[in-house]
C-alpha atoms as a PDB file:
ATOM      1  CA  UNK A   1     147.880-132.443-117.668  1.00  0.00           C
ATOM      2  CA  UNK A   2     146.747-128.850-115.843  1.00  0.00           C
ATOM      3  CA  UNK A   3     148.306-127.760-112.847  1.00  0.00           C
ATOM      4  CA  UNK A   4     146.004-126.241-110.021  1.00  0.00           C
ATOM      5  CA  UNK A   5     147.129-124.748-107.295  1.00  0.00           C
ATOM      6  CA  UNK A   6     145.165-124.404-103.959  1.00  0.00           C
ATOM      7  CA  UNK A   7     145.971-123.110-100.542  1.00  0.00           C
ATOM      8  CA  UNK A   8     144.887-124.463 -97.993  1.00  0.00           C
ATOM      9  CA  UNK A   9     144.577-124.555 -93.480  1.00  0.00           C
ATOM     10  CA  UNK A  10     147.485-126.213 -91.852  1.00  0.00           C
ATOM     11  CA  UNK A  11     144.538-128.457 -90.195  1.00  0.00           C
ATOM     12  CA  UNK A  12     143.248-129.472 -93.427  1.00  0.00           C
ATOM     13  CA  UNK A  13     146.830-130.307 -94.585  1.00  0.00           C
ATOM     14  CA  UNK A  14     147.511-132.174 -91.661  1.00  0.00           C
ATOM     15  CA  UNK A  15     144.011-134.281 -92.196  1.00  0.00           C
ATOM     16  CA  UNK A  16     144.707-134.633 -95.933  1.00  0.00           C
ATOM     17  CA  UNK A  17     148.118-136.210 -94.779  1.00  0.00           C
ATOM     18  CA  UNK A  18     146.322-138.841 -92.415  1.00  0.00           C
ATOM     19  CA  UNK A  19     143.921-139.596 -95.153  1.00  0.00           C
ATOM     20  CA  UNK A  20     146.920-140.388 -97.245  1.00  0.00           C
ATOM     21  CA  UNK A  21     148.620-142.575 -94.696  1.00  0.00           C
ATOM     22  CA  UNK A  22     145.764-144.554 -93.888  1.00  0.00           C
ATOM     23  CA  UNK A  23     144.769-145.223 -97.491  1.00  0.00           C
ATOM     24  CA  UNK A  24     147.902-145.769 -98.609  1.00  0.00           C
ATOM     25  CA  UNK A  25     148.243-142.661-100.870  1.00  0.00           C
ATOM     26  CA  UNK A  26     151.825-141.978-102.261  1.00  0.00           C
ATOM     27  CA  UNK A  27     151.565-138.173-102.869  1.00  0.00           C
ATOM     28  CA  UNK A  28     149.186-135.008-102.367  1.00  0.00           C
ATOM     29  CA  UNK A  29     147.767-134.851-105.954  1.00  0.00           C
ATOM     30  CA  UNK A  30     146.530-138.421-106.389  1.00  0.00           C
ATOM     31  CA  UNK A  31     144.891-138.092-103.195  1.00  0.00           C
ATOM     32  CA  UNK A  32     143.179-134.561-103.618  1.00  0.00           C
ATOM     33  CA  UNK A  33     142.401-135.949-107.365  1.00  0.00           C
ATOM     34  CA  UNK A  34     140.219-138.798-106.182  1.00  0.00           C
ATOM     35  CA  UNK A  35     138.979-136.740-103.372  1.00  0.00           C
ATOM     36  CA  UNK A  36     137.514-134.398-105.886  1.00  0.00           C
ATOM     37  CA  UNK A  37     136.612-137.068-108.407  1.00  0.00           C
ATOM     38  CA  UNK A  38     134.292-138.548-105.871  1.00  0.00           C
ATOM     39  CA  UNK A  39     132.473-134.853-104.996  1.00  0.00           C
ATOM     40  CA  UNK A  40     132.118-134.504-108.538  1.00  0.00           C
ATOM     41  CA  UNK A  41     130.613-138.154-109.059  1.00  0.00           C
ATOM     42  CA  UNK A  42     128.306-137.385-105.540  1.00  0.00           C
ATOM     43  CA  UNK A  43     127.121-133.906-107.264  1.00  0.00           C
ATOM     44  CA  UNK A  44     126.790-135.440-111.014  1.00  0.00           C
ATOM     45  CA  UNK A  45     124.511-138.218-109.088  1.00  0.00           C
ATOM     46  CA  UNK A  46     122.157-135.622-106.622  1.00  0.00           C
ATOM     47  CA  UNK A  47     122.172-133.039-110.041  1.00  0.00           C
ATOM     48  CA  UNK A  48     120.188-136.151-111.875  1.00  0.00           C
ATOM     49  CA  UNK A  49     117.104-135.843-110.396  1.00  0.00           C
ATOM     50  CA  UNK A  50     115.112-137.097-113.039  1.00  0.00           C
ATOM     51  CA  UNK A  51     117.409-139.816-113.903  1.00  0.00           C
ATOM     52  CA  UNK A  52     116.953-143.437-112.646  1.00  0.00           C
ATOM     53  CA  UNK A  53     119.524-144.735-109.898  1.00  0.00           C
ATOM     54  CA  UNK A  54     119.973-147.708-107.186  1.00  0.00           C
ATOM     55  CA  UNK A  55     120.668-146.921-104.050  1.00  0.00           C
ATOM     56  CA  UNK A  56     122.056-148.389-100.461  1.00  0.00           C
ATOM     57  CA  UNK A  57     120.156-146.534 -97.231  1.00  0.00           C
ATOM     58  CA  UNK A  58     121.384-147.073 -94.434  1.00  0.00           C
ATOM     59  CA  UNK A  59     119.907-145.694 -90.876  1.00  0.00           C
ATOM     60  CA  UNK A  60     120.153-146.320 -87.174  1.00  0.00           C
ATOM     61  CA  UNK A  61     116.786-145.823 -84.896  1.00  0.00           C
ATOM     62  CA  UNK A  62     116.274-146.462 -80.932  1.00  0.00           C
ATOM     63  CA  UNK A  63     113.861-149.221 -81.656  1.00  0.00           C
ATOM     64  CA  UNK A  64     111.843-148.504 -78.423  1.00  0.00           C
ATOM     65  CA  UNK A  65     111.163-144.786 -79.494  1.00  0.00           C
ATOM     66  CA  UNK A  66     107.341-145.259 -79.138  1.00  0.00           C
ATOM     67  CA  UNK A  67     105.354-146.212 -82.873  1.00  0.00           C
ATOM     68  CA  UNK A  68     108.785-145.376 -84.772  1.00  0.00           C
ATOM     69  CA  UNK A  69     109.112-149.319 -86.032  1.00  0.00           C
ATOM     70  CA  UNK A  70     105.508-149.544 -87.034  1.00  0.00           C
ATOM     71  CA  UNK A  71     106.063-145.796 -88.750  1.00  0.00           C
ATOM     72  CA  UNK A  72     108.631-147.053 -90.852  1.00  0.00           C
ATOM     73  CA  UNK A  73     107.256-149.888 -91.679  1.00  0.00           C
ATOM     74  CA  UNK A  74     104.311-148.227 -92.764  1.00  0.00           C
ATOM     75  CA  UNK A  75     106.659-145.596 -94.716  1.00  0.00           C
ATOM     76  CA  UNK A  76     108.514-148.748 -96.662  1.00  0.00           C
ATOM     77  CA  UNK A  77     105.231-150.911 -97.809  1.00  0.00           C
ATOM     78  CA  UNK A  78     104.046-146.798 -98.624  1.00  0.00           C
ATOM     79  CA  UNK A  79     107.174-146.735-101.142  1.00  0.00           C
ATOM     80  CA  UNK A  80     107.395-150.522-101.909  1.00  0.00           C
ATOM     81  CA  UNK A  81     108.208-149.773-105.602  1.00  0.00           C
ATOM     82  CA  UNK A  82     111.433-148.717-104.282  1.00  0.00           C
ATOM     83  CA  UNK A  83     112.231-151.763-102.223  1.00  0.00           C
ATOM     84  CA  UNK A  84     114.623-154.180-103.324  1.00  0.00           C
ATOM     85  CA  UNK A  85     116.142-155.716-100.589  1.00  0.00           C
ATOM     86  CA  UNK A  86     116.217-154.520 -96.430  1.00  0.00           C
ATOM     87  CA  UNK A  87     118.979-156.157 -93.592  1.00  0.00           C
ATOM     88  CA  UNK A  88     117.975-155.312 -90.466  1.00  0.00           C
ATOM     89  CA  UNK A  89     120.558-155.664 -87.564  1.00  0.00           C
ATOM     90  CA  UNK A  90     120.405-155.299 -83.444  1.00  0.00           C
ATOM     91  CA  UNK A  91     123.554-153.420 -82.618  1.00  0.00           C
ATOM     92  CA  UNK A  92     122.682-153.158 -79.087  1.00  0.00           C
ATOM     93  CA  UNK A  93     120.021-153.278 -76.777  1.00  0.00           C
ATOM     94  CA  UNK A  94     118.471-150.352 -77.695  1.00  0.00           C
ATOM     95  CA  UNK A  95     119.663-149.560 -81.414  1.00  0.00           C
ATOM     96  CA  UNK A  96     118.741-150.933 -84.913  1.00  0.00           C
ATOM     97  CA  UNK A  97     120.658-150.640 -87.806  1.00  0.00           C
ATOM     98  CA  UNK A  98     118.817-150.943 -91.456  1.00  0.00           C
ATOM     99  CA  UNK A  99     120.208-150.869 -95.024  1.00  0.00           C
ATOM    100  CA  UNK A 100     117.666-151.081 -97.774  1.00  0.00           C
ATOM    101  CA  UNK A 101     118.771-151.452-101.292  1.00  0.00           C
ATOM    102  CA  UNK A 102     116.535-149.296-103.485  1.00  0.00           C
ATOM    103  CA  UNK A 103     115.555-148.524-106.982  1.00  0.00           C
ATOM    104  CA  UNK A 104     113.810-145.179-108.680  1.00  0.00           C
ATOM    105  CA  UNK A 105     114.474-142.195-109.596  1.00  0.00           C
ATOM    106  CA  UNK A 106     117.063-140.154-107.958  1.00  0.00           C
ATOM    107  CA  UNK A 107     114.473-137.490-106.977  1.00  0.00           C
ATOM    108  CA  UNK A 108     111.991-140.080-105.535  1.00  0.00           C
ATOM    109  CA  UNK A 109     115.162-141.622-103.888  1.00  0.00           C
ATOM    110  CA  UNK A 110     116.535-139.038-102.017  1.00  0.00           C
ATOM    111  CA  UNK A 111     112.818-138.060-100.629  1.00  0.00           C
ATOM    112  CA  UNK A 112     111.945-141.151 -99.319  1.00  0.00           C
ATOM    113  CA  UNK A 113     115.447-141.279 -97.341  1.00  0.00           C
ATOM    114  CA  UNK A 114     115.108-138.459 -96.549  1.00  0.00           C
ATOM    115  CA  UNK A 115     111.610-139.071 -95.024  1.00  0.00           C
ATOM    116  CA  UNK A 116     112.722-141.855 -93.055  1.00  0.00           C
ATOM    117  CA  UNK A 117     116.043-139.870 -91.760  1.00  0.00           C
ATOM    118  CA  UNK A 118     113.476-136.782 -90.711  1.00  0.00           C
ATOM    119  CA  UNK A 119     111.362-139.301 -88.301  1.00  0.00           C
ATOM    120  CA  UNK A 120     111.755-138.445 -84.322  1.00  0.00           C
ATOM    121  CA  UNK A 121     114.189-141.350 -82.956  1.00  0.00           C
ATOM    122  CA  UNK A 122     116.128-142.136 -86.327  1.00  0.00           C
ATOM    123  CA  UNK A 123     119.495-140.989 -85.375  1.00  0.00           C
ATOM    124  CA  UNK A 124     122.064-141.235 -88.066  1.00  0.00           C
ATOM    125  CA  UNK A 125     120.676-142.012 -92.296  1.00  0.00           C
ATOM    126  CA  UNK A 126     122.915-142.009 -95.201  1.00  0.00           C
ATOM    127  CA  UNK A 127     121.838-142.473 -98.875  1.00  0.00           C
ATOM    128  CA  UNK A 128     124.711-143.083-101.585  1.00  0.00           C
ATOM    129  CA  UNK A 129     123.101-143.266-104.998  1.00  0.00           C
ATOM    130  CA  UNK A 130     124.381-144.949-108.521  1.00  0.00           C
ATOM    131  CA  UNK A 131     122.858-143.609-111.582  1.00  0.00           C
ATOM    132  CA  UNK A 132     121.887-146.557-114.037  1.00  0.00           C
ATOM    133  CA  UNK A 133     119.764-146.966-117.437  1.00  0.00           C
ATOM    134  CA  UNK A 134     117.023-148.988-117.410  1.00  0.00           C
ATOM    135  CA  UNK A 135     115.569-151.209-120.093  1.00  0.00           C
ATOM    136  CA  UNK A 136     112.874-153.631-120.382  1.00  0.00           C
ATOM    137  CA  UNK A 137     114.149-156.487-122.446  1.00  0.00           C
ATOM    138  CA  UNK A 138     112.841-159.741-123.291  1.00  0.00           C
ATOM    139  CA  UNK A 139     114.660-163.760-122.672  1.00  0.00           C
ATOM    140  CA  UNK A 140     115.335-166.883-121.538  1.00  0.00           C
ATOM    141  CA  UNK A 141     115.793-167.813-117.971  1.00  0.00           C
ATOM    142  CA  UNK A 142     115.323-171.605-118.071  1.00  0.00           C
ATOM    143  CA  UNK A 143     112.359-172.893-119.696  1.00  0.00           C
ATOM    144  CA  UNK A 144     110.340-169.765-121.058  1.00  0.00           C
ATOM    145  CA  UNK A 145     110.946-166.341-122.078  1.00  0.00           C
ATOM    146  CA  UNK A 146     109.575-163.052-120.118  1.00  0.00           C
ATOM    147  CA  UNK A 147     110.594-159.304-119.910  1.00  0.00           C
ATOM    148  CA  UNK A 148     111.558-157.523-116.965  1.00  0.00           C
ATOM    149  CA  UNK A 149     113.521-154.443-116.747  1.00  0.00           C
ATOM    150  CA  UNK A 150     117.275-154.347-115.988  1.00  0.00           C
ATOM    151  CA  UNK A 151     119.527-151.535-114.229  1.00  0.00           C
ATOM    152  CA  UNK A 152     122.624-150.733-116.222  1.00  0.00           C
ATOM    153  CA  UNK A 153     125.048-149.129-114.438  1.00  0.00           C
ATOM    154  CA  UNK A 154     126.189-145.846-115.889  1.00  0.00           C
ATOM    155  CA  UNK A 155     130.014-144.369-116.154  1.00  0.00           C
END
């Protein structure tokens, strides 16, 4: 294994320490390793443009911000080849919370999010993307036999 040594502000050590308590971690270098595994995975995933990916987008809007329900509405049916699945959830009397499960590519993706995240009363949007492979394939499901494409997760 290679050693790597890194210096770092007695504020981010002291953070890095919480992080370890609260998840658990029994020393520094497993912690920073899956720290940095994950931005690797994150910048492997947004490098992939052209690849094909599913995706969870989440976003909170103040559902009384005038036309922004019927605006993103109109922006999902827009991009309904990317729609999967949508929850939509009150979290209070003026905010919405919705996470839409989406497939595409990564490019395509990221735009779309970050269409909706760009509109005036959407206050808080997240995208986190998994790269897949997708193939069309052909079988049984019950009685008959039909193609439709599935999403492989990649590693």
């Amino acid at each position: 294994m290679e050693r790597v040594t890194i210096s770092v502000s007695e504020e981010f050590a002291a953070e890095l320490a919480a992080f370890m308590r609260r998840n658990g971690y029994e020393n520094r270098s497993e912690a920073v390793r899956d720290l940095a595994r994950l931005g690797l995975n994150q910048a492997r995933n947004e490098e992939a443009l052209g690849s094909d990916c599913v995706a969870t987008f989440s976003y909170v809007f103040g559902h009384d911000t005038r036309e922004l329900a019927k605006r993103l509405t109109n922006t999902h049916h827009a991009h309904h080849d990317f729609q999967i699945a949508t929850l939509h959830v009150h979290l209070d009397h003026d905010s919405c919370l919705e996470v839409a499960v989406l497939r595409g590519k990564v490019a395509a993706v990221k735009d779309f999010a970050n269409s909706v995240i760009a509109e005036r009363g959407v206050t808080y949007g997240t995208v986190s993307l998994i790269p897949v492979a997708v193939d069309t394939a052909a079988h049984a499901h019950g009685s008959g036999a039909h193609r439709h494409a599935h999403a492989h997760p990649k590693n």
